[in-house]
C-alpha atoms as a PDB file:
ATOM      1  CA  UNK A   1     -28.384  10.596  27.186  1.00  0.00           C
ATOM      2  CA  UNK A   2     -25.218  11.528  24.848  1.00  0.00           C
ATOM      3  CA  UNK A   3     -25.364  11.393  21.373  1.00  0.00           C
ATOM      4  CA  UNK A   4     -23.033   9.390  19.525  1.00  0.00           C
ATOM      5  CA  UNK A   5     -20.062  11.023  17.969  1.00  0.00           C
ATOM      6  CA  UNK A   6     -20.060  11.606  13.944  1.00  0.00           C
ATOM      7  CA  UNK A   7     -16.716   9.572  13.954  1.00  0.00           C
ATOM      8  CA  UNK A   8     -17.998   6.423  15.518  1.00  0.00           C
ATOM      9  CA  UNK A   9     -21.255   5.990  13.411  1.00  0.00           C
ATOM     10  CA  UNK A  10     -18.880   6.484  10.262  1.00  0.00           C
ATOM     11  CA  UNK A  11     -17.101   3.953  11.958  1.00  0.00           C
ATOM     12  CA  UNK A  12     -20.213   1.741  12.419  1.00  0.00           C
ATOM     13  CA  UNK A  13     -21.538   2.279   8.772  1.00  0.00           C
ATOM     14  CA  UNK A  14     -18.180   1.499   7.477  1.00  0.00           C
ATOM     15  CA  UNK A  15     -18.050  -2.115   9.271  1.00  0.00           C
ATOM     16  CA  UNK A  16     -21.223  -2.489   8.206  1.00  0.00           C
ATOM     17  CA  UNK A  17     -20.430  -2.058   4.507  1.00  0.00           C
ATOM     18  CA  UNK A  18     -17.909  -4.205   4.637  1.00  0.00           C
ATOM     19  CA  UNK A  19     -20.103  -6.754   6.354  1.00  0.00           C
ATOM     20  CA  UNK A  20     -22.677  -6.460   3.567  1.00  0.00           C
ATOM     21  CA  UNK A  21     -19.734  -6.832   1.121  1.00  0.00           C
ATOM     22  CA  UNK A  22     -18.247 -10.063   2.503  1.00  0.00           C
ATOM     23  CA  UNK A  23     -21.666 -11.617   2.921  1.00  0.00           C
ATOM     24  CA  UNK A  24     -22.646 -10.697  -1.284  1.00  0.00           C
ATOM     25  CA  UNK A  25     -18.880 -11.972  -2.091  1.00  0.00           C
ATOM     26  CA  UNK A  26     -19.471 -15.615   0.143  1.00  0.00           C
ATOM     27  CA  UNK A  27     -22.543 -16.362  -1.883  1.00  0.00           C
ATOM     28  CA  UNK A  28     -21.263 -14.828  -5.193  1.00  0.00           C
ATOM     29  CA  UNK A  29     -22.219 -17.370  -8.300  1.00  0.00           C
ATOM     30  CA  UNK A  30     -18.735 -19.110  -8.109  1.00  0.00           C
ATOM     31  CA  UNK A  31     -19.784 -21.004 -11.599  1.00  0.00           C
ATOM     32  CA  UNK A  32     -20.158 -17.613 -13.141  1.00  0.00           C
ATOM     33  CA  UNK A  33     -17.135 -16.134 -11.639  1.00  0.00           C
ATOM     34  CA  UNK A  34     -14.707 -19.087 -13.102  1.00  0.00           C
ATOM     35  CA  UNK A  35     -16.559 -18.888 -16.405  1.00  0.00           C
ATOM     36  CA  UNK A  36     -15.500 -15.209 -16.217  1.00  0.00           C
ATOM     37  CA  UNK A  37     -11.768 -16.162 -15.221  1.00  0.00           C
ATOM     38  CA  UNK A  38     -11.562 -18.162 -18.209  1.00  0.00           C
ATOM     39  CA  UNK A  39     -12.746 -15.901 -20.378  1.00  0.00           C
ATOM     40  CA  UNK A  40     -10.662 -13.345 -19.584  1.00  0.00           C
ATOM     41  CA  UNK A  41      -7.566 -15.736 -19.348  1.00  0.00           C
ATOM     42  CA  UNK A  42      -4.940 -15.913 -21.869  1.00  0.00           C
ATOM     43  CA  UNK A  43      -2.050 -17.531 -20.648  1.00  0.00           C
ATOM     44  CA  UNK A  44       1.256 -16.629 -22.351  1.00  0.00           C
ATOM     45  CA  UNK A  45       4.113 -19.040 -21.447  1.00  0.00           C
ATOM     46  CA  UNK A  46       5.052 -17.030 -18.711  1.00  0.00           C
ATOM     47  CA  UNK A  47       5.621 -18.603 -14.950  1.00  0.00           C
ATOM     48  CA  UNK A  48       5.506 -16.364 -11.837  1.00  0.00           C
ATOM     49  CA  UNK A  49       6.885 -17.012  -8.548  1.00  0.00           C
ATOM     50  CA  UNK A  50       4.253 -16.136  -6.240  1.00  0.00           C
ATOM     51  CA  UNK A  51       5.513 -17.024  -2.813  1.00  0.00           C
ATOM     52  CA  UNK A  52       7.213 -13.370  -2.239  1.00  0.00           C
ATOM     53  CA  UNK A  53       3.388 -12.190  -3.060  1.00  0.00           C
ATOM     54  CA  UNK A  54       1.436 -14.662  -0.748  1.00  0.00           C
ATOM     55  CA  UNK A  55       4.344 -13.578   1.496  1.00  0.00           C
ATOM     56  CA  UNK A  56       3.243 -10.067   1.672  1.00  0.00           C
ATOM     57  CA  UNK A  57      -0.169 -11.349   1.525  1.00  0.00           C
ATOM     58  CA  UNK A  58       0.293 -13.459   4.844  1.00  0.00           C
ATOM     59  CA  UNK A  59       2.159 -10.502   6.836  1.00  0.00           C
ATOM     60  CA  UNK A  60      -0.565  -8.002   6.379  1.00  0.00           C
ATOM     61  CA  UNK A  61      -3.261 -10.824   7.414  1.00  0.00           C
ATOM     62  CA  UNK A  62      -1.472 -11.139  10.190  1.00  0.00           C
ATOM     63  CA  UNK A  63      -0.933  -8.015  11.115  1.00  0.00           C
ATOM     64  CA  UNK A  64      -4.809  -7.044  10.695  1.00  0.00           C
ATOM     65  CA  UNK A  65      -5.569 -10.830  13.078  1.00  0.00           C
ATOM     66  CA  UNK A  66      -3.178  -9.253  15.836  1.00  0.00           C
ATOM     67  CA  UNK A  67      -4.570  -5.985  15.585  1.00  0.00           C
ATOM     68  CA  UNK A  68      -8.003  -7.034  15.819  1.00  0.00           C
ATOM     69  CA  UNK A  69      -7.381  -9.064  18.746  1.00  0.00           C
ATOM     70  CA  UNK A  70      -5.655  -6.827  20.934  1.00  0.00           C
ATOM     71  CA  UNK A  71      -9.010  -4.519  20.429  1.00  0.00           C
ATOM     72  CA  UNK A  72      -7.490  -1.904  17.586  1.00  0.00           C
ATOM     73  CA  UNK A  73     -10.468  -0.594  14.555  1.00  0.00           C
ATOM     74  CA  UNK A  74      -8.569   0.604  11.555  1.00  0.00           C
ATOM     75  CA  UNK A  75     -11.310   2.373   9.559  1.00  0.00           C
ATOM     76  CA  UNK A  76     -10.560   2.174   6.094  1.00  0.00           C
ATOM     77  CA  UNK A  77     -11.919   5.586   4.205  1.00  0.00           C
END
């Protein structure tokens, strides 16, 4: 029987992390995270075109969707 390479169970824990982290973000308090947004808010006048951000935002999602399909793991350290 081989053993499994040190690589692909940090691989493995990683995904698993970020499994753990997704899951405790879904079912976050989301009263108690808007009460925190509007505490911490203090709007100034300002307005800020966002689009170019979601933009960037929308490539890289993308990019991960297409990579994930065609079978490639980034592991993020």
């Amino acid at each position: 029987m081989a053993s499994a390479n040190p690589r692909q169970l940090t691989a493995a824990s990683n995904r698993m992390q970020l499994k753990k982290e997704r899951r405790m973000f879904s079912t976050s308090d989301d009263s108690a995270m808007t009460k925190q947004v509007q505490a911490t808010h203090a709007p100034d006048g300002r307005e800020i075109d966002v689009k170019p951000l979601i933009q960037i935002v929308d490539e890289i999602l993308i990019q991960i969707i297409a990579r994930s399909v065609e079978g490639h793991e980034h592991v993020i350290d």
